[in-house]
N, C-alpha and C. Protein backbone atom coordinates (compact mmCIF):
# COMPACT_ATOMS: atom_id res chain seq x y z
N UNK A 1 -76.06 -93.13 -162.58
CA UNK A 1 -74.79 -93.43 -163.20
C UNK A 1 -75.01 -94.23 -164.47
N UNK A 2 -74.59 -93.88 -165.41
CA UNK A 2 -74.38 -94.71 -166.91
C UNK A 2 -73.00 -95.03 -167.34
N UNK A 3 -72.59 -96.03 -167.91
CA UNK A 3 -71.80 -96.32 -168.84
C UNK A 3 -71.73 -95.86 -170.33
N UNK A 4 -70.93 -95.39 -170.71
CA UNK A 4 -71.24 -94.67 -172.09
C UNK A 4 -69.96 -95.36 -172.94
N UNK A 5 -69.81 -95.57 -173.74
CA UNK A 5 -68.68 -96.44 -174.66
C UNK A 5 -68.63 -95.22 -176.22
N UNK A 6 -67.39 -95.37 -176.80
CA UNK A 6 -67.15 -95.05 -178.19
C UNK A 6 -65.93 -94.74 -178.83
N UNK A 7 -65.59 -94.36 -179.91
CA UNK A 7 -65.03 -94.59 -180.56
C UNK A 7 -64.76 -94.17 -182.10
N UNK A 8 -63.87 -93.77 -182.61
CA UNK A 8 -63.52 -93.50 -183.93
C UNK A 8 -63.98 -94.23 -185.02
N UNK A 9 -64.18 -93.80 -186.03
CA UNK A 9 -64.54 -95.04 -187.45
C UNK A 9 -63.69 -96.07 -187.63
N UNK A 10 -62.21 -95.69 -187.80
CA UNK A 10 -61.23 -96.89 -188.16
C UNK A 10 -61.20 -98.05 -186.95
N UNK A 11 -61.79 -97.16 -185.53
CA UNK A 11 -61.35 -98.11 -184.51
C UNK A 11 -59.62 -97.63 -183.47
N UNK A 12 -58.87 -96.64 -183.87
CA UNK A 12 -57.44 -96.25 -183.35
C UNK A 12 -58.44 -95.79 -182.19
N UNK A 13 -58.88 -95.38 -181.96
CA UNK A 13 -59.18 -94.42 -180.43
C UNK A 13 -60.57 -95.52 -179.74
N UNK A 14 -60.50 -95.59 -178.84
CA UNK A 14 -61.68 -95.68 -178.10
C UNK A 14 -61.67 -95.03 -176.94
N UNK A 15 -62.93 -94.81 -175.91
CA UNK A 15 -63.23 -94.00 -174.52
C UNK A 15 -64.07 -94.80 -174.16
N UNK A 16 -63.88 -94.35 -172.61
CA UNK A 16 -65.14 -94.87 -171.85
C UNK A 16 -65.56 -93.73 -170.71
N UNK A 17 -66.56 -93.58 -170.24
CA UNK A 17 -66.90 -92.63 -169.28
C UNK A 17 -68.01 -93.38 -168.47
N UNK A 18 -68.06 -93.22 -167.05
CA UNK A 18 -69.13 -93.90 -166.25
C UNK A 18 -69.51 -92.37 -165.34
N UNK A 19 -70.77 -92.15 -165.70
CA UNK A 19 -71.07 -91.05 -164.29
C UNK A 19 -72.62 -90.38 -164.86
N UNK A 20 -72.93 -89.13 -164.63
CA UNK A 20 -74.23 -88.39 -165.19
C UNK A 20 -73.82 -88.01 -166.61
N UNK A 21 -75.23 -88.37 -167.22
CA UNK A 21 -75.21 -88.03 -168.85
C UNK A 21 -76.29 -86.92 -168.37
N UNK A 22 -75.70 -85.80 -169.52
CA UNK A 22 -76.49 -84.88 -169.53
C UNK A 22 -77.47 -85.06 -171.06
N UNK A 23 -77.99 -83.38 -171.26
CA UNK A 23 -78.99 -84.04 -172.39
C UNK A 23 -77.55 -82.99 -173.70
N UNK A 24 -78.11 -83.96 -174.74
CA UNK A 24 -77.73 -83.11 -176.18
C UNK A 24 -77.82 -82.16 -176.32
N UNK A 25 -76.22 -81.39 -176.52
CA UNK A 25 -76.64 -79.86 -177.33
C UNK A 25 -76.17 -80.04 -178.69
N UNK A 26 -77.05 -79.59 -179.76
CA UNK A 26 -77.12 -79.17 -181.00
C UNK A 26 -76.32 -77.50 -181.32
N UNK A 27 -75.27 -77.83 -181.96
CA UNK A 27 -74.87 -76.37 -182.21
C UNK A 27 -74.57 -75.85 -183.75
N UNK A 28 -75.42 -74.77 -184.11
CA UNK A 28 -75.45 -74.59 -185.60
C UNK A 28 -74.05 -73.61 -186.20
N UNK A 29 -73.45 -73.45 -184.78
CA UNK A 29 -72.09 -72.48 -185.25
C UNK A 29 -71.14 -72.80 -186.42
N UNK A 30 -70.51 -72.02 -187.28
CA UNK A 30 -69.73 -72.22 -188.04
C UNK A 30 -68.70 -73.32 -188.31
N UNK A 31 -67.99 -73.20 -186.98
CA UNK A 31 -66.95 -74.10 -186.81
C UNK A 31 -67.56 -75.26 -186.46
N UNK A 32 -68.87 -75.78 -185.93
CA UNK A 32 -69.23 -76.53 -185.39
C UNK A 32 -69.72 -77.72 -187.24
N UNK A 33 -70.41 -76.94 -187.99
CA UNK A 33 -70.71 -77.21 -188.89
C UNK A 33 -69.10 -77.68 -190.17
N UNK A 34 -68.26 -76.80 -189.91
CA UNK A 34 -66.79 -77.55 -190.54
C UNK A 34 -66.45 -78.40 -190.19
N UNK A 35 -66.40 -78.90 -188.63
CA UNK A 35 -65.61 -79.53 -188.00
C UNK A 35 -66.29 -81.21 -188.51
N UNK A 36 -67.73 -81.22 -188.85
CA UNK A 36 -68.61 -82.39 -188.32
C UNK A 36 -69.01 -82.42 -190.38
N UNK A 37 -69.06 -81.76 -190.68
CA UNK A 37 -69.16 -81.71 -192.28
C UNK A 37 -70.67 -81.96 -192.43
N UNK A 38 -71.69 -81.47 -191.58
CA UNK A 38 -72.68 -81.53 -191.58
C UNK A 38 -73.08 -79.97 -191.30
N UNK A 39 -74.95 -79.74 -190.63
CA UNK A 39 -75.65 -78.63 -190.94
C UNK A 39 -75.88 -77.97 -189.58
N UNK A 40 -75.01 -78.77 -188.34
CA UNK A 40 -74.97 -78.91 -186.90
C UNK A 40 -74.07 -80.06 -186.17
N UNK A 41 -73.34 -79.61 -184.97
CA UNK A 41 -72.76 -80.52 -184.24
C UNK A 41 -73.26 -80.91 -183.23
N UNK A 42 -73.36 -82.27 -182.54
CA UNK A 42 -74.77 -82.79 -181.84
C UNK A 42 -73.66 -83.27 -180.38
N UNK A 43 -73.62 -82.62 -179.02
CA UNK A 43 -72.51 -83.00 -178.57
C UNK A 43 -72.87 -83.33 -176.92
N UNK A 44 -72.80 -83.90 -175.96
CA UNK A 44 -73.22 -84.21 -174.89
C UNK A 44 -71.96 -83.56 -173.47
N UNK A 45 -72.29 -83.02 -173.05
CA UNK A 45 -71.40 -82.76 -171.33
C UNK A 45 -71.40 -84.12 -170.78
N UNK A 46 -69.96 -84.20 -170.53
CA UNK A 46 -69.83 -85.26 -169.41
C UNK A 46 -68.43 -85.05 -168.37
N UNK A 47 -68.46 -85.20 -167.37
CA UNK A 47 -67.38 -85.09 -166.58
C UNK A 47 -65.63 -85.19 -167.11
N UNK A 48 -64.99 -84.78 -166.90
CA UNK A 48 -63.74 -85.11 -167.50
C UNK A 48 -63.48 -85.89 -166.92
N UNK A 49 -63.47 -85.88 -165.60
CA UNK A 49 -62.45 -86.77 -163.92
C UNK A 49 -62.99 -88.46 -164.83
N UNK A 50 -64.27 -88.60 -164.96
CA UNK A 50 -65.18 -90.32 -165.65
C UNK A 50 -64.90 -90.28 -167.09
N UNK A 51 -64.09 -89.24 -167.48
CA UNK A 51 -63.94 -89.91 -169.29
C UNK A 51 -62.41 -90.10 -169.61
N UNK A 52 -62.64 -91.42 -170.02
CA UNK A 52 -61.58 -92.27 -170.34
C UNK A 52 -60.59 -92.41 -171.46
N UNK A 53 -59.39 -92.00 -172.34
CA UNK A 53 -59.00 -93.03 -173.70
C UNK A 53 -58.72 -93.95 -173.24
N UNK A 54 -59.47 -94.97 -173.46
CA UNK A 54 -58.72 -96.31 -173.32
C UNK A 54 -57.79 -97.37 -174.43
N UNK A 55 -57.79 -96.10 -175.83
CA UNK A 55 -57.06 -96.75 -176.88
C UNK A 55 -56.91 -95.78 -177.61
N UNK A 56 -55.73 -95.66 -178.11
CA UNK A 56 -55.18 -94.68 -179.09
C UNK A 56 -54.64 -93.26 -178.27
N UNK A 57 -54.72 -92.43 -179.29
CA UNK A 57 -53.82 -91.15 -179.16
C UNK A 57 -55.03 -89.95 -180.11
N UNK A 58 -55.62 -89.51 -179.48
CA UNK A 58 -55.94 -88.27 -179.92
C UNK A 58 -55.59 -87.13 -180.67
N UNK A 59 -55.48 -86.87 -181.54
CA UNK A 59 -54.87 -85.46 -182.15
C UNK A 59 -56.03 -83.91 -181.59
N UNK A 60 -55.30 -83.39 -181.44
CA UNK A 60 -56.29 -81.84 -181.29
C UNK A 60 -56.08 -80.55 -182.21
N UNK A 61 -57.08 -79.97 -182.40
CA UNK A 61 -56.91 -78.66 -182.70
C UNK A 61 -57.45 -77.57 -182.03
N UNK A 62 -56.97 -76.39 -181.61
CA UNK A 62 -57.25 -75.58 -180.68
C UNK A 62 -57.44 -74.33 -181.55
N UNK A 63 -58.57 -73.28 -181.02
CA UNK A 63 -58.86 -72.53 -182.13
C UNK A 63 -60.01 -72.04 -180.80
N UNK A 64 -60.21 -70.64 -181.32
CA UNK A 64 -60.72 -68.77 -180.27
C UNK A 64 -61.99 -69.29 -181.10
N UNK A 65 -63.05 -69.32 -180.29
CA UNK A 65 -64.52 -69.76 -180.91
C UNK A 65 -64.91 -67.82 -181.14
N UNK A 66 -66.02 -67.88 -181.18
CA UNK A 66 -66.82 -66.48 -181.28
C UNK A 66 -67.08 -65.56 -179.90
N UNK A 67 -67.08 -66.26 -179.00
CA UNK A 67 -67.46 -65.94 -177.77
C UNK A 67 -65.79 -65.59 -176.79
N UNK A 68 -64.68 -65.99 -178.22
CA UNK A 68 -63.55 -65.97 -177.06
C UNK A 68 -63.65 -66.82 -176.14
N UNK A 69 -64.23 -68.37 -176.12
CA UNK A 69 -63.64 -69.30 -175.42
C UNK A 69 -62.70 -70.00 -176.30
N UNK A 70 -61.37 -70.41 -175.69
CA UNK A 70 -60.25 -71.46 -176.00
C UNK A 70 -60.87 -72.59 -176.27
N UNK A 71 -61.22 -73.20 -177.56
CA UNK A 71 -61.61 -74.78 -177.71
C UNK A 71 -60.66 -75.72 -178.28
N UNK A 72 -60.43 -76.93 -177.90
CA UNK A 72 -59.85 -77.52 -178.65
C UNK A 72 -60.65 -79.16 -178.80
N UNK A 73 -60.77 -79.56 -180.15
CA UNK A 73 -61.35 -80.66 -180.84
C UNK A 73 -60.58 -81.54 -180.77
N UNK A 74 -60.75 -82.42 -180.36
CA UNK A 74 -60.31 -84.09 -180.60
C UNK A 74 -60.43 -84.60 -181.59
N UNK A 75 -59.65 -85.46 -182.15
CA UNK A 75 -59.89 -86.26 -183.30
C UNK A 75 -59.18 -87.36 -183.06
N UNK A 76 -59.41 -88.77 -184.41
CA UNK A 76 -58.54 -89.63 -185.04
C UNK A 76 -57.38 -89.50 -185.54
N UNK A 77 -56.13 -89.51 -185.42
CA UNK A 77 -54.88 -89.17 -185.74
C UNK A 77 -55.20 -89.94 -187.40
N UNK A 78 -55.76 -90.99 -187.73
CA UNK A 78 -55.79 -91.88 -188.75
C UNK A 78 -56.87 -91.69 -189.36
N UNK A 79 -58.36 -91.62 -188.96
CA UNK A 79 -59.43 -91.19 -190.07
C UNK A 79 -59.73 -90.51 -189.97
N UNK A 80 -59.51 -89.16 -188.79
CA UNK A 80 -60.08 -87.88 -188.65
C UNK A 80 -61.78 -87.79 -188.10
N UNK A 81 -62.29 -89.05 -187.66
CA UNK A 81 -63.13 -89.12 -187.02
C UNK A 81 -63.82 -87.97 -185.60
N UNK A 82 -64.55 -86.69 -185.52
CA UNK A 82 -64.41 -86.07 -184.79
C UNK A 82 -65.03 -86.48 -183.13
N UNK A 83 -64.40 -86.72 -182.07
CA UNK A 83 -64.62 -87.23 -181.00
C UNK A 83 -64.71 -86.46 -179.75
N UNK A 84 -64.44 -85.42 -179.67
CA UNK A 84 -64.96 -84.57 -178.14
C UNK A 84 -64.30 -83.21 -178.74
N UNK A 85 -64.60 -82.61 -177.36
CA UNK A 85 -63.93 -80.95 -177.23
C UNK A 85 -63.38 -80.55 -175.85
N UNK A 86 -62.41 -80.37 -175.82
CA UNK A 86 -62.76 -79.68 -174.40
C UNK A 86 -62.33 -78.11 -174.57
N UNK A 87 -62.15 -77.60 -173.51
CA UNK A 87 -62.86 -76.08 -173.17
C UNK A 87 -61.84 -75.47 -172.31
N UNK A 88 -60.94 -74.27 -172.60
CA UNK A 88 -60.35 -74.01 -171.22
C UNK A 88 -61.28 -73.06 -170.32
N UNK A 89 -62.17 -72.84 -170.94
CA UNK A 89 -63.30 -72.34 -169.88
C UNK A 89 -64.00 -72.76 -169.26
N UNK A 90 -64.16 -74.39 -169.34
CA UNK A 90 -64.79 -75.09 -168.78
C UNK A 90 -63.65 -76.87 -168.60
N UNK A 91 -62.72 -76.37 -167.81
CA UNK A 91 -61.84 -77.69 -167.69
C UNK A 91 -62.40 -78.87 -166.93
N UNK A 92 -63.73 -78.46 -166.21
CA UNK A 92 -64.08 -79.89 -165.88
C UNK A 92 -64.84 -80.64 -166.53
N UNK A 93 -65.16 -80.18 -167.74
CA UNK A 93 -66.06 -80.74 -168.45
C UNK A 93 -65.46 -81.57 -170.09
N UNK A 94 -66.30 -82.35 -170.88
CA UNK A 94 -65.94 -82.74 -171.98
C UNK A 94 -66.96 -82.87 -173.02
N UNK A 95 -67.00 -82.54 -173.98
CA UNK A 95 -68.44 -82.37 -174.77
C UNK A 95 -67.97 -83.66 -175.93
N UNK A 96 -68.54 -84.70 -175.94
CA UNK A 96 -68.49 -85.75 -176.44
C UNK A 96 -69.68 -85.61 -177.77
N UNK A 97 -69.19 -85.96 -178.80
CA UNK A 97 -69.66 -85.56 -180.17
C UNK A 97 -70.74 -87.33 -180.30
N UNK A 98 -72.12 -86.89 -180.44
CA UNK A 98 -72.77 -87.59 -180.00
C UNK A 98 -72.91 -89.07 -180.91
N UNK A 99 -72.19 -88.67 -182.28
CA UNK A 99 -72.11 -89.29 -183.22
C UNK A 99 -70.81 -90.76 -183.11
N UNK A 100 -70.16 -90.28 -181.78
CA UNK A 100 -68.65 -91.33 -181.75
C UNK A 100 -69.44 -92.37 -181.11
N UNK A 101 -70.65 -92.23 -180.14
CA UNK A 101 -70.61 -93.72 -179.06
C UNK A 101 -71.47 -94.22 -179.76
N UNK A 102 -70.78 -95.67 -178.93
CA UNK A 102 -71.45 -96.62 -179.52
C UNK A 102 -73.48 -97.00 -179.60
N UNK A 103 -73.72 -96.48 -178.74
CA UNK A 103 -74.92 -96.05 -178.86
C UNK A 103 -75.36 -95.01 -178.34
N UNK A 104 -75.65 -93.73 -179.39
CA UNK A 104 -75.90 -92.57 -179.45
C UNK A 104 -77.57 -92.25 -179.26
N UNK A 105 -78.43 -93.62 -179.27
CA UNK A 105 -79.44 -93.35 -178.62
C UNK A 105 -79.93 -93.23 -177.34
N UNK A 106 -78.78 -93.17 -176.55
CA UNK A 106 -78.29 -93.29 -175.21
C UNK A 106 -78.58 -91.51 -174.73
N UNK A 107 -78.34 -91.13 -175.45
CA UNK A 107 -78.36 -89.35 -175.09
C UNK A 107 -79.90 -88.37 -175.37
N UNK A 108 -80.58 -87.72 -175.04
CA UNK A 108 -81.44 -86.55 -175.01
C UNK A 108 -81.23 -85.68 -175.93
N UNK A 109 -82.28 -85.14 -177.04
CA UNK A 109 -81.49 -83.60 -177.15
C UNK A 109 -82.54 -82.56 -175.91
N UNK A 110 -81.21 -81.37 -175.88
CA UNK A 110 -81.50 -81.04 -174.31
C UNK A 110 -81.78 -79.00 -175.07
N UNK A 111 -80.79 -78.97 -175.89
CA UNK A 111 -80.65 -77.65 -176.49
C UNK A 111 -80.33 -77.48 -177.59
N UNK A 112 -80.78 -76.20 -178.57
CA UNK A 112 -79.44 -75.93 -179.73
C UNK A 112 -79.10 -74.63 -179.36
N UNK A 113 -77.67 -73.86 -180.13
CA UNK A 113 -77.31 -72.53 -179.71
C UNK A 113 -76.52 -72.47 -180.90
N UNK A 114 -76.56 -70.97 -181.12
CA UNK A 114 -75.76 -70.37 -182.41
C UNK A 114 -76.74 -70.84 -183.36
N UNK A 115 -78.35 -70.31 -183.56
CA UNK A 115 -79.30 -70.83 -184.15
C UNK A 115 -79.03 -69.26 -185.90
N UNK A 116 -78.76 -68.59 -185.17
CA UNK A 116 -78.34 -67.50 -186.14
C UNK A 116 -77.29 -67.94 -187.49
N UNK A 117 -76.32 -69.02 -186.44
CA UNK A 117 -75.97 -69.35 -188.24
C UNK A 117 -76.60 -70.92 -188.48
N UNK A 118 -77.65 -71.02 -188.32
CA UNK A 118 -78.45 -72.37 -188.59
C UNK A 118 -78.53 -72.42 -190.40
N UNK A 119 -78.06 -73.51 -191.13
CA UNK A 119 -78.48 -73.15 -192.92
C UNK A 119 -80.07 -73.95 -192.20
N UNK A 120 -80.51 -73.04 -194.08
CA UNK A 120 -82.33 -73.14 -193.81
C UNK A 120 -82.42 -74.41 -193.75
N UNK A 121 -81.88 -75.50 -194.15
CA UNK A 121 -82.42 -76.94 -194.09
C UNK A 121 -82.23 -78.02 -193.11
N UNK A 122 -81.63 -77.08 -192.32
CA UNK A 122 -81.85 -78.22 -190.84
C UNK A 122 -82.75 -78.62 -190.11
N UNK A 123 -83.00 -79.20 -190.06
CA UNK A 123 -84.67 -79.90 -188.92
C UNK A 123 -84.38 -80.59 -187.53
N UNK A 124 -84.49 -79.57 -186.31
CA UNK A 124 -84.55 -79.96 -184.98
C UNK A 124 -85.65 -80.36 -184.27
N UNK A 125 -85.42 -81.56 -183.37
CA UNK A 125 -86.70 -81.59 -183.18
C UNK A 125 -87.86 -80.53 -182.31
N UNK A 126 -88.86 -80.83 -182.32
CA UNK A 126 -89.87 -79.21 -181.53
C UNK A 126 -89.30 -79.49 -180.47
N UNK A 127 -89.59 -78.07 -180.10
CA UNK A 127 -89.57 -78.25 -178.41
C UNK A 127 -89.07 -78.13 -177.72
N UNK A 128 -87.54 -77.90 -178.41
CA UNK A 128 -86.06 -77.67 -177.90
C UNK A 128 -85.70 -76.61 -177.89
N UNK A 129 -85.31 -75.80 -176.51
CA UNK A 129 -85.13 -74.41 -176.38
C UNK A 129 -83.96 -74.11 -177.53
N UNK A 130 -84.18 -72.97 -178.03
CA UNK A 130 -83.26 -72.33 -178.93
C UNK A 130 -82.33 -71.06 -178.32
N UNK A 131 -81.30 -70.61 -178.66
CA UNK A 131 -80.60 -69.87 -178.28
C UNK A 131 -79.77 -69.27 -179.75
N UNK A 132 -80.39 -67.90 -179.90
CA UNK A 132 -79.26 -67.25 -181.34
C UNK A 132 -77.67 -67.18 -181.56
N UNK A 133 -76.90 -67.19 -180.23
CA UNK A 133 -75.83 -67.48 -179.72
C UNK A 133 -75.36 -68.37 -178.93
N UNK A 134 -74.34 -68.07 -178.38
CA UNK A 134 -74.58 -69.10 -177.11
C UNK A 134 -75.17 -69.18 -175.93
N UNK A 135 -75.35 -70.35 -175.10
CA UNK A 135 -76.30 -70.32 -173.95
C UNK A 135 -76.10 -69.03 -173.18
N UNK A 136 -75.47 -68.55 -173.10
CA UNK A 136 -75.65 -67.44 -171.73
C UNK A 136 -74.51 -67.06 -171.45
């Protein structure tokens, strides 16, 4: 069991989650890369039932990924800070954007997927199973 803490830039939102941390997935998908304004989105599984808001109000956007799963993104209503996802294909779960907690050295990377739209200048570390799409 871990404690995991985090939070938005301005500070409007915070979470808490207590239970199994899984390891980091890295995802080079399109939307994943808009959403995070970077070259990959770096995001962790954690239970929904153990993850918490304990401050603020979330905004979402919901949007048909590639695979035809229903996603919808969390955010900062106020700085747009990007903070989880959840999944209607996967409602027990929450993919926490590894970049919100407070200590993000807390997490593994475990995978990347959607390596097909990877831009050439990203650097993962070795060793980490790859996937051209998604996991499976």
């Amino acid at each position: 069991m871990s404690t995991l803490e985090g939070g938005c830039l301005c500070g409007a939102v915070r979470y808490t989650y207590t239970g199994a941390v899984g390891r980091a997935n890295y995802c080079h998908c399109t939307d994943c890369r808009r959403r995070t304004g970077g070259p990959f989105n770096v995001s962790v599984r954690l239970s929904a039932d153990a993850f918490r808001i304990m401050l603020g109000d979330p905004a979402g956007f919901t949007k048909t990924g590639d695979r035809g799963d229903v996603l919808t993104r969390h955010f900062c209503r106020d700085c747009g800070s990007p903070l989880f996802t959840s999944s209607e294909s996967h409602p027990d779960d929450v993919y926490v954007t590894a970049g919100s907690l407070d200590d993000p050295t807390r997490v593994e990377p475990g995978v990347e997927c959607w390596t097909r739209s990877r831009v050439s200048w990203s650097r993962i570390p070795d060793g980490v199973p790859s996937y051209p799409a998604g996991r499976g």
